[in-house]
C-alpha atoms as a PDB file:
ATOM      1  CA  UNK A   1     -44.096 -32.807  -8.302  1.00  0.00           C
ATOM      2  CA  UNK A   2     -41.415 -33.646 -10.943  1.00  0.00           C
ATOM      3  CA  UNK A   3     -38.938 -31.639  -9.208  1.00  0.00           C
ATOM      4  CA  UNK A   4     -39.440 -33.243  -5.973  1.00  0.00           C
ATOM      5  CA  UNK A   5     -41.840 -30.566  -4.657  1.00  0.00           C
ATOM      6  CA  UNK A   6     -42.910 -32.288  -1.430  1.00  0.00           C
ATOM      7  CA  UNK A   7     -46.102 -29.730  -0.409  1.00  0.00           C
ATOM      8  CA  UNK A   8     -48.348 -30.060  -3.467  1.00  0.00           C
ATOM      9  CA  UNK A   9     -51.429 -30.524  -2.484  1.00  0.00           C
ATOM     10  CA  UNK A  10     -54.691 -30.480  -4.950  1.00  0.00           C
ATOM     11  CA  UNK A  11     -57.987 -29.990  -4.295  1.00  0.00           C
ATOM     12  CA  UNK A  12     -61.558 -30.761  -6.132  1.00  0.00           C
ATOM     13  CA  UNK A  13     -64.470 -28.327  -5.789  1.00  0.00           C
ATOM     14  CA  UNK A  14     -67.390 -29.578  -5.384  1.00  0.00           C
ATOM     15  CA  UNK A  15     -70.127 -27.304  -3.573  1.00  0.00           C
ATOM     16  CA  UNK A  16     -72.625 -26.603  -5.678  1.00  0.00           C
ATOM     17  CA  UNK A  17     -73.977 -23.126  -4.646  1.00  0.00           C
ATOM     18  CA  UNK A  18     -75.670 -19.329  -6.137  1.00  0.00           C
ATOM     19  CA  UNK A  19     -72.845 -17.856  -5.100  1.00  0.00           C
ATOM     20  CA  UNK A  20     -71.486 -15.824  -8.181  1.00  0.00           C
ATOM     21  CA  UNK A  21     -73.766 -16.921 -10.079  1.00  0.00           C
ATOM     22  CA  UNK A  22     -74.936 -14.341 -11.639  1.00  0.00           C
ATOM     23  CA  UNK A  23     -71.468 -13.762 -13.148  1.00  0.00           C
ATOM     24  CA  UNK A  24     -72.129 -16.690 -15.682  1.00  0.00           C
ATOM     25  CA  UNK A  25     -74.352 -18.220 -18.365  1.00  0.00           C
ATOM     26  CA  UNK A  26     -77.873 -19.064 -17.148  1.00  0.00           C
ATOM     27  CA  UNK A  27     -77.773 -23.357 -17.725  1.00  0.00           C
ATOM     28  CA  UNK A  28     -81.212 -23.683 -16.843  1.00  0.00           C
ATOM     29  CA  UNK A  29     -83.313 -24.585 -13.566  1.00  0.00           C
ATOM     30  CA  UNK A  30     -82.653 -28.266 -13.646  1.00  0.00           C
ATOM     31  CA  UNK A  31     -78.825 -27.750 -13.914  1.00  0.00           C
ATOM     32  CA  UNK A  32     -76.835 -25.914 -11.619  1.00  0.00           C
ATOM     33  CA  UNK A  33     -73.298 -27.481 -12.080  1.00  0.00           C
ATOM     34  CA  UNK A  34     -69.807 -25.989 -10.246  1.00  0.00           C
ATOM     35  CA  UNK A  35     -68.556 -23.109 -12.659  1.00  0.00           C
ATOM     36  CA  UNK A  36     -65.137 -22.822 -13.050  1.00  0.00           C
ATOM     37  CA  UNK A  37     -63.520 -19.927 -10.770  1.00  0.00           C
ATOM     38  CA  UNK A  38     -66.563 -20.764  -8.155  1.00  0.00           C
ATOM     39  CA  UNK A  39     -64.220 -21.780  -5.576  1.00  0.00           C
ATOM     40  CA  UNK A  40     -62.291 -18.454  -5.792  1.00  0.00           C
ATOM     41  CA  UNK A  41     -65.273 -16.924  -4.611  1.00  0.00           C
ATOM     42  CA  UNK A  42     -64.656 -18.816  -1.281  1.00  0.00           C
ATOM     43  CA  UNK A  43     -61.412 -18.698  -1.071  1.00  0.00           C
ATOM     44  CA  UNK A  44     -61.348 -14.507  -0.959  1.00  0.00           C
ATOM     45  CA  UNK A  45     -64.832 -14.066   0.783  1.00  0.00           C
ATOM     46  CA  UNK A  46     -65.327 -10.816  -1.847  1.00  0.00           C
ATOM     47  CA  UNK A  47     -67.946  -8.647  -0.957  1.00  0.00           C
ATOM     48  CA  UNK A  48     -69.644  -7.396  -4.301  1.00  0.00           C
ATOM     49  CA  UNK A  49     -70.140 -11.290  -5.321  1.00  0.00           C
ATOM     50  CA  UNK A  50     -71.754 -12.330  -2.037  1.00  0.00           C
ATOM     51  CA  UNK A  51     -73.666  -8.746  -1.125  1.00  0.00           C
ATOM     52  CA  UNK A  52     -75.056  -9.720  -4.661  1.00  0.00           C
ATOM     53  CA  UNK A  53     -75.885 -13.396  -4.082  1.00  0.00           C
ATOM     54  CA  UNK A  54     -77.988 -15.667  -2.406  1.00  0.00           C
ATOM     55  CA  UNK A  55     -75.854 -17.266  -0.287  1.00  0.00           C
ATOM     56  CA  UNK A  56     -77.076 -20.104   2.716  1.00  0.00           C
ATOM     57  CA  UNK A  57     -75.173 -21.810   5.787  1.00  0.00           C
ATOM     58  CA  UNK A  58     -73.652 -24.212   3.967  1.00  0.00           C
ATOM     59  CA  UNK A  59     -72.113 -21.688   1.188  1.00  0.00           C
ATOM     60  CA  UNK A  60     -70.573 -19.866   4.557  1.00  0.00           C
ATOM     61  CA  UNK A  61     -68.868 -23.160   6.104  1.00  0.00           C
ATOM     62  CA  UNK A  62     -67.472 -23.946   2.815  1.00  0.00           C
ATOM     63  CA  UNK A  63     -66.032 -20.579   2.855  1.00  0.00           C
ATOM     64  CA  UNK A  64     -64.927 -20.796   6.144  1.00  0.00           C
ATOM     65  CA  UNK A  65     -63.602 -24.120   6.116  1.00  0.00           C
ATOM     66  CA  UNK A  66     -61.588 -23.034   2.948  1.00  0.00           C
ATOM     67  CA  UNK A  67     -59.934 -19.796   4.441  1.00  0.00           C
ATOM     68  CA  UNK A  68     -59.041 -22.156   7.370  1.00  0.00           C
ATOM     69  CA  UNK A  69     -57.405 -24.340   5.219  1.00  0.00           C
ATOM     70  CA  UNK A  70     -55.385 -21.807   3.245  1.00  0.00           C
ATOM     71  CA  UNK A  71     -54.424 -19.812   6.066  1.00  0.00           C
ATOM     72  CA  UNK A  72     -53.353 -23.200   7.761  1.00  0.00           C
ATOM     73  CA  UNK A  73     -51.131 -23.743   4.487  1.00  0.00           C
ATOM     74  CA  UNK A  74     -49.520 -20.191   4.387  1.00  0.00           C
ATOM     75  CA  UNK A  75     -48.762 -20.398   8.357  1.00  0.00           C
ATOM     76  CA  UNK A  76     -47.309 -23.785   8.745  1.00  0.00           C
ATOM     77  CA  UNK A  77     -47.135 -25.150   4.942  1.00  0.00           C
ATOM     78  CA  UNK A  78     -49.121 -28.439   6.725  1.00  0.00           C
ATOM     79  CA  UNK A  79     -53.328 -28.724   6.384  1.00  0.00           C
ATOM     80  CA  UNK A  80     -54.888 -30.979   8.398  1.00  0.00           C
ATOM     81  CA  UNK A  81     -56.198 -33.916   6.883  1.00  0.00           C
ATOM     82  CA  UNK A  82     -55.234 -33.097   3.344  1.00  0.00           C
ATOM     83  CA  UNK A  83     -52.161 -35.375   2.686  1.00  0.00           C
ATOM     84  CA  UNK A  84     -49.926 -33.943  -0.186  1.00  0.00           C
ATOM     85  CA  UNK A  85     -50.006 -35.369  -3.861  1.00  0.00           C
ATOM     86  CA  UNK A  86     -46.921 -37.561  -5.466  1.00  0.00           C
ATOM     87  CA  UNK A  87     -46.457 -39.388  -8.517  1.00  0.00           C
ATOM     88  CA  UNK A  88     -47.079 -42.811  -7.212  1.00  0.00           C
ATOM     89  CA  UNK A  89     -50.444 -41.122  -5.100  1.00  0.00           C
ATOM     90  CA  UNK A  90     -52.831 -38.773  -6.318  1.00  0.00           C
ATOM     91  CA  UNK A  91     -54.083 -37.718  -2.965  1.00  0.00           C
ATOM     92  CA  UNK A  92     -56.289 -34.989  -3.225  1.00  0.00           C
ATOM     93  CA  UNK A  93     -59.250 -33.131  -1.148  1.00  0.00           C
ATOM     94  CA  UNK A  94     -62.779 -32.580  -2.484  1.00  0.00           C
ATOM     95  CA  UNK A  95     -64.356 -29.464  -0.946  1.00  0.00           C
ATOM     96  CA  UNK A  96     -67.606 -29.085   0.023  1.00  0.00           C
ATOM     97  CA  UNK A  97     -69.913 -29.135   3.068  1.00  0.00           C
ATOM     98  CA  UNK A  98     -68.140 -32.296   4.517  1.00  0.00           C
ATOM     99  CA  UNK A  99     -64.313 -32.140   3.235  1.00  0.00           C
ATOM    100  CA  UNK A 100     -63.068 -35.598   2.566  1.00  0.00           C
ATOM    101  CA  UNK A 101     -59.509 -36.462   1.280  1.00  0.00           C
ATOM    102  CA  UNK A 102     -59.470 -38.496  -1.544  1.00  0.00           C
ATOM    103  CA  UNK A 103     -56.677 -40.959  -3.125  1.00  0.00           C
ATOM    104  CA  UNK A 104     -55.780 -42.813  -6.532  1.00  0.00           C
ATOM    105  CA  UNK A 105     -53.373 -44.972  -7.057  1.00  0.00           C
ATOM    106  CA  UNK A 106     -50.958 -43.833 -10.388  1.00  0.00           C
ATOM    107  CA  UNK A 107     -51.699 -46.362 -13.316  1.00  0.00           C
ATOM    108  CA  UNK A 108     -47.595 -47.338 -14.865  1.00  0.00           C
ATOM    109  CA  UNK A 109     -49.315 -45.778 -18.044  1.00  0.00           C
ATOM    110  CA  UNK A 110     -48.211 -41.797 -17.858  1.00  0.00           C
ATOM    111  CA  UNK A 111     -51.158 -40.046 -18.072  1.00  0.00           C
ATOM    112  CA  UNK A 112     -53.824 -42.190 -16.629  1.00  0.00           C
ATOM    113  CA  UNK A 113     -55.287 -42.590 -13.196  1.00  0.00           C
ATOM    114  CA  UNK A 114     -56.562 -45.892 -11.905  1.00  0.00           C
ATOM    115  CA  UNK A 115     -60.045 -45.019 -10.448  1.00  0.00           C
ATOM    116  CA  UNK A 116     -60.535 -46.152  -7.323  1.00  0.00           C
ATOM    117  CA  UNK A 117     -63.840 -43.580  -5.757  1.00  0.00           C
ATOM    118  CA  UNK A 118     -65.579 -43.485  -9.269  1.00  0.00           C
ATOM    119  CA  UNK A 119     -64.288 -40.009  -9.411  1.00  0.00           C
ATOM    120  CA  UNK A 120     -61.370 -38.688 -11.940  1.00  0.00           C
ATOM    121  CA  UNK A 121     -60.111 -35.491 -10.945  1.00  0.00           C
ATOM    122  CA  UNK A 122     -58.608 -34.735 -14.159  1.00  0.00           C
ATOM    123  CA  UNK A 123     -62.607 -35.123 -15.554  1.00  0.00           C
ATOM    124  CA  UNK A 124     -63.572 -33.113 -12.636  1.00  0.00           C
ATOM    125  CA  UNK A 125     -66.414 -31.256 -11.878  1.00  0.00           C
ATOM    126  CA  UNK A 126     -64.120 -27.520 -11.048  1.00  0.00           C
ATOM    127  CA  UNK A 127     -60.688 -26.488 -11.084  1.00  0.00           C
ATOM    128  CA  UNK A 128     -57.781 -28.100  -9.076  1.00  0.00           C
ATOM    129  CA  UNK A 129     -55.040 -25.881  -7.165  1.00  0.00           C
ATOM    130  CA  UNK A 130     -51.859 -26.993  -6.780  1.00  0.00           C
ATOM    131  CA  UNK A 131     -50.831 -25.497  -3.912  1.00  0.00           C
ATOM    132  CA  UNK A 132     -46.941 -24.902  -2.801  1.00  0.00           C
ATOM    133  CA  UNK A 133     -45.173 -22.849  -0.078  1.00  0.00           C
ATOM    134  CA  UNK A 134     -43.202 -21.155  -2.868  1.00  0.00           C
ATOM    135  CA  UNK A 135     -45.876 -21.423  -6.091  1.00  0.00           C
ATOM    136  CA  UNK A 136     -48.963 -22.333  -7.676  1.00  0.00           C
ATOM    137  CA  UNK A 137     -49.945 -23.707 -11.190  1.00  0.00           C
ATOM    138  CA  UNK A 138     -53.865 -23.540 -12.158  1.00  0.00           C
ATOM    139  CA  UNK A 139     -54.529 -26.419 -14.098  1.00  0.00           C
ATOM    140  CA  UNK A 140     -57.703 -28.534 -15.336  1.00  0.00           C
END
């Protein structure tokens, strides 16, 4: 974004799900939160993590919905209804079941987001993608 990179788009993972799992610290039965790296599970579909999960609809139209997505990106560089991110609006999409696009206004302090949904995607509850025809940057 500070070099006037006009395709960054960010995203928020929010699907809470088994799938993978088992690849991480039990947290108890009352607590199943979004582990970070979850949503790469999604993303590349890979077949020892869901033959070895119990996966249900919803975990497969996530996972469809995000290949979609990303394969919309790499074709055109556009996704549909996931506006890009820029200093002056943090626009971002929250995947899950029902993919909604979300915004913030920048606060004039650096560093700070004016909270407009209740949500801070900086707090989050997963990682955030920045995604770019040319390059990504994994960030928290």
């Amino acid at each position: 974004m500070l070099n006037g990179d006009r395709h960054v788009r960010i995203y928020q993972f929010t699907h809470v799900s088994e799938v993978g799992r088992n690849t991480v610290p039990d947290t108890g039965a009352n607590w199943k939160p979004v582990f970070k790296g979850q949503d790469m599970y999604f993303i590349t579909m890979s077949e020892t993590i869901w033959s070895n999960s119990s996966y249900t609809a919803q975990d497969r139209q996530v996972a469809d919905q995000m290949g979609q997505r990303w394969s919309d990106f790499v074709k055109t560089g556009q996704v549909a209804n996931w506006d890009t991110t820029s200093q002056q609006n943090y626009n971002y999409c929250n995947l899950n079941t029902q993919a909604t696009q979300q915004a913030q206004v920048m606060s004039s302090k650096p560093g700070y987001v004016k909270q407009e949904n209740g949500i801070n995607p900086k707090m989050g509850l997963s990682v955030s993608l920045r995604l770019s025809p040319l390059s990504y940057d994994i960030h928290q």
